[in-house]
Protein backbone atom coordinates (compact mmCIF):
# COMPACT_ATOMS: atom_id res chain seq x y z
CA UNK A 1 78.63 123.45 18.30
CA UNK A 2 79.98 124.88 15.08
CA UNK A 3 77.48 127.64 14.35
CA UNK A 4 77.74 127.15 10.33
CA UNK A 5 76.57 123.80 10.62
CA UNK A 6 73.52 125.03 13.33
CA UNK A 7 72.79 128.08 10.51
CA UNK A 8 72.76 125.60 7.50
CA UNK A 9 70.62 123.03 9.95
CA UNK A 10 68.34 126.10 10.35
CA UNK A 11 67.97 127.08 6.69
CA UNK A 12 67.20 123.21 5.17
CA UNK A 13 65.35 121.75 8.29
CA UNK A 14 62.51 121.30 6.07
CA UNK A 15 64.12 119.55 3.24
CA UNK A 16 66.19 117.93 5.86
CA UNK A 17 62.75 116.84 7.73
CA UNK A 18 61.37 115.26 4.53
CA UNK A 19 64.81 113.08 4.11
CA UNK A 20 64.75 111.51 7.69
CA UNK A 21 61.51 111.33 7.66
CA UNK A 22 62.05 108.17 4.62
CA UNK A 23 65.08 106.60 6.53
CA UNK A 24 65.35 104.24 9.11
CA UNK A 25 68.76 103.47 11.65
CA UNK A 26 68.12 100.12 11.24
CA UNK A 27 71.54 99.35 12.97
CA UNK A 28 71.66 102.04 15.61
CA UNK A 29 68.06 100.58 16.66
CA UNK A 30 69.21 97.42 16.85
CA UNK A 31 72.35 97.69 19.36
CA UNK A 32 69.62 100.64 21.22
CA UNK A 33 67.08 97.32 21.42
CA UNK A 34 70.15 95.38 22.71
CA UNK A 35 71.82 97.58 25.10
CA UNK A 36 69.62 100.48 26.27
CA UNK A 37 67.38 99.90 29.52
CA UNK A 38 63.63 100.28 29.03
CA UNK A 39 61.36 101.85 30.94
CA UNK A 40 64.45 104.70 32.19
CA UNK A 41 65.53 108.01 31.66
CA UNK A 42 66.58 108.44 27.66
CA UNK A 43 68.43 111.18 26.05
CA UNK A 44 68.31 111.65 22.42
CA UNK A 45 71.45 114.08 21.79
CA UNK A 46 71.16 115.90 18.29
CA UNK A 47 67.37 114.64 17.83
CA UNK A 48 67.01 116.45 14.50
CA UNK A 49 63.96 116.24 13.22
CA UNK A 50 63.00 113.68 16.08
CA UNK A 51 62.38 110.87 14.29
CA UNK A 52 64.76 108.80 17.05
CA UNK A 53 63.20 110.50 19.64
CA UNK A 54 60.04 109.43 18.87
CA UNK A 55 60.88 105.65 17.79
CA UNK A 56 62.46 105.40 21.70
CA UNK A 57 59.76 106.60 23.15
CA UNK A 58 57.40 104.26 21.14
CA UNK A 59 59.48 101.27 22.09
CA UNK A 60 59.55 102.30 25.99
CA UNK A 61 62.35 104.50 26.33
CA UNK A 62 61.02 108.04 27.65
CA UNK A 63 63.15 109.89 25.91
CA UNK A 64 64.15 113.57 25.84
CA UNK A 65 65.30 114.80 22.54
CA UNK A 66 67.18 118.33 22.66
CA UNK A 67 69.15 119.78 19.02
CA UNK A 68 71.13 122.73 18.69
CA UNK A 69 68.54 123.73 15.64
CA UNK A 70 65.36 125.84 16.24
CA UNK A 71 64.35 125.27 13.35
CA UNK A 72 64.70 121.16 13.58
CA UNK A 73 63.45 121.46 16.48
CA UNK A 74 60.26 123.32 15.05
CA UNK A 75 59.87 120.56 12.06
CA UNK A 76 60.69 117.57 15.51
CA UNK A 77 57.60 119.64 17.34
CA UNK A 78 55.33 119.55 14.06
CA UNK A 79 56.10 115.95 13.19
CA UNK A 80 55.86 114.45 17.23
CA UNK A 81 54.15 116.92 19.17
CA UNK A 82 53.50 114.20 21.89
CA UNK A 83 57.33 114.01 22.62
CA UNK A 84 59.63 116.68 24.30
CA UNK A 85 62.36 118.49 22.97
CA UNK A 86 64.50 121.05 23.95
CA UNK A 87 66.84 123.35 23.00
CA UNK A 88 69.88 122.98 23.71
CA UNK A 89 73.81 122.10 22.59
CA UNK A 90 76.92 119.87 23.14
CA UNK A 91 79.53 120.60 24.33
CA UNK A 92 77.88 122.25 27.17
CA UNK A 93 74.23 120.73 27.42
CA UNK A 94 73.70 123.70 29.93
CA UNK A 95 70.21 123.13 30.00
CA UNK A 96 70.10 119.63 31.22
CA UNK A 97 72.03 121.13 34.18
CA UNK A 98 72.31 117.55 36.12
CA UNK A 99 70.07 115.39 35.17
CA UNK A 100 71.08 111.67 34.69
CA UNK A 101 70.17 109.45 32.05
CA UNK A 102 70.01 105.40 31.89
CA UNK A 103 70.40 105.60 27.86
CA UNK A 104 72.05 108.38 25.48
CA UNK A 105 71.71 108.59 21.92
CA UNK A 106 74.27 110.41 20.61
CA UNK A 107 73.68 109.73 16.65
CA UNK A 108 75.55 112.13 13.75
CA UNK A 109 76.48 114.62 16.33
CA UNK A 110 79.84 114.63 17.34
CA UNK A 111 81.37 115.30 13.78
CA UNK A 112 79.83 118.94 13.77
CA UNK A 113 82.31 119.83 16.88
CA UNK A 114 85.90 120.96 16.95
CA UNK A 115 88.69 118.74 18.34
CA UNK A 116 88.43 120.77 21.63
CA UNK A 117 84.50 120.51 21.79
CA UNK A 118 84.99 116.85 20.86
CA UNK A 119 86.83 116.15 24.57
CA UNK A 120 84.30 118.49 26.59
CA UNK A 121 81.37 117.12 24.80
CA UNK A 122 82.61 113.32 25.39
CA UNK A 123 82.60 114.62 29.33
CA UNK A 124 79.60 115.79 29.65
CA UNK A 125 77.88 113.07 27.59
CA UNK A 126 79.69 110.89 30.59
CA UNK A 127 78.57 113.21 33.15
CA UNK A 128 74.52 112.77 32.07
CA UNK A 129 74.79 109.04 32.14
CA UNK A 130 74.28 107.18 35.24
CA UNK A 131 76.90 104.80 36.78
CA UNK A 132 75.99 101.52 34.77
CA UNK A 133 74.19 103.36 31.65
CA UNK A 134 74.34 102.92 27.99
CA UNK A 135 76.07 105.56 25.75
CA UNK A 136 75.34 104.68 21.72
CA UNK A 137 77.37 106.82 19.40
CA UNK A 138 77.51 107.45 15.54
CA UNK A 139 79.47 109.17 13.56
CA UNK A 140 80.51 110.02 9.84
CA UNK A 141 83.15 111.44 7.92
CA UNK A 142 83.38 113.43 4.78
CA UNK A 143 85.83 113.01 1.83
CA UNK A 144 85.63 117.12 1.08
CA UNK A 145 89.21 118.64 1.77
CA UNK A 146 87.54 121.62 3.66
CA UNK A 147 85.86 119.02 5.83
CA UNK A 148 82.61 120.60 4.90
CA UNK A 149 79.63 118.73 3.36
CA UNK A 150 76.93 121.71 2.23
CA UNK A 151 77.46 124.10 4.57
CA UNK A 152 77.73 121.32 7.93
CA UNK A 153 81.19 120.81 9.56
CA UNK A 154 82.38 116.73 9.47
CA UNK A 155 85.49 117.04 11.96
CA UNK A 156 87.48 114.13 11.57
CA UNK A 157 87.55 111.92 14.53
CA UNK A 158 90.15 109.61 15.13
CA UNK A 159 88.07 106.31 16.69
CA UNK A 160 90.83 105.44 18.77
CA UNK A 161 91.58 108.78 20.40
CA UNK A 162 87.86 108.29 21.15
CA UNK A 163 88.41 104.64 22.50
CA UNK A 164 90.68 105.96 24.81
CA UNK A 165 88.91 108.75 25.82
CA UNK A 166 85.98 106.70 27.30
CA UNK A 167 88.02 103.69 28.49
CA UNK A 168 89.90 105.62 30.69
CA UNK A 169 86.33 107.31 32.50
CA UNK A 170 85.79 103.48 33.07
CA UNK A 171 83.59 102.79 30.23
CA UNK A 172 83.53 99.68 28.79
CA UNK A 173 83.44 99.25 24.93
CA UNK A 174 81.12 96.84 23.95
CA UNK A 175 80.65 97.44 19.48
CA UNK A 176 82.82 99.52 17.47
CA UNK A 177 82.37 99.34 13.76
């Protein structure tokens, strides 16, 4: 994870907290309510603040939220307390060691990784999701030339470099916007 993004993550989590805290993934909830499996093992990958985190497990997904951010982590801990989160970090995920998960989040995460963390992180999303499970990903951009938006990194990531990366592991596509 690109450790100027996890620094300026750290410094605004607050402000940060009180932004999320007012929005709602209408969308990403949506295709979750469509494709995830209730009642299984959820991952929330980059739970921020926890806000997602929380909604899954509300709407019978146990879900385990984990952020490279201590201090997003703190604000997701004040906020939810009920819910667990954990630190920890793509590309590695080191902590989850080899768990399995029915349903992954993966929301506004992969964009804060370099090309080469992009392909490692993709694999090990892979490797926590059981044969069968759901994998929802999000992503955004950023029109700054240094590909930097306040301090956070926004690789660019080429959608069908992605494509290809998780059709050929055998996954099967099933929105793309």
């Amino acid at each position: 994870m690109d450790k100027e993004t996890i620094n300026t993550y750290n410094l605004e989590a607050e402000s940060i907290a009180k932004l999320h805290s007012a929005l709602t993934p209408h969308r990403i909830y949506g295709l979750i309510e469509e494709h995830f499996v209730k009642n299984t093992a959820t991952l929330d990958v980059g739970c921020g603040i926890g806000r997602d985190t929380y909604w899954l497990n509300q709407n019978g997904f146990p879900t385990i939220g984990v952020d490279a951010s201590e201090e997003m982590l703190k604000q997701a801990s004040k906020l939810y307390p009920a819910n667990v989160f954990i630190h920890d970090y793509l590309p590695e995920l080191s902590g989850l060691a080899t768990q399995q998960f029915q349903n992954i989040l993966c929301s506004a995460v992969l964009m804060h990784l370099s090309q080469n963390d992009l392909i490692t992180a993709c694999g090990r999303l892979l490797e926590l999701l059981n044969g069968g499970g759901h994998l929802v990903i999000s992503f955004r951009g950023t029109s700054a030339t240094d590909n930097r938006e306040k301090g956070k990194l926004y690789q660019p990531i080429g959608t069908g470099e992605l494509l290809n990366l998780f059709t050929e592991n055998g996954c099967k596509i099933v929105w793309l916007s």
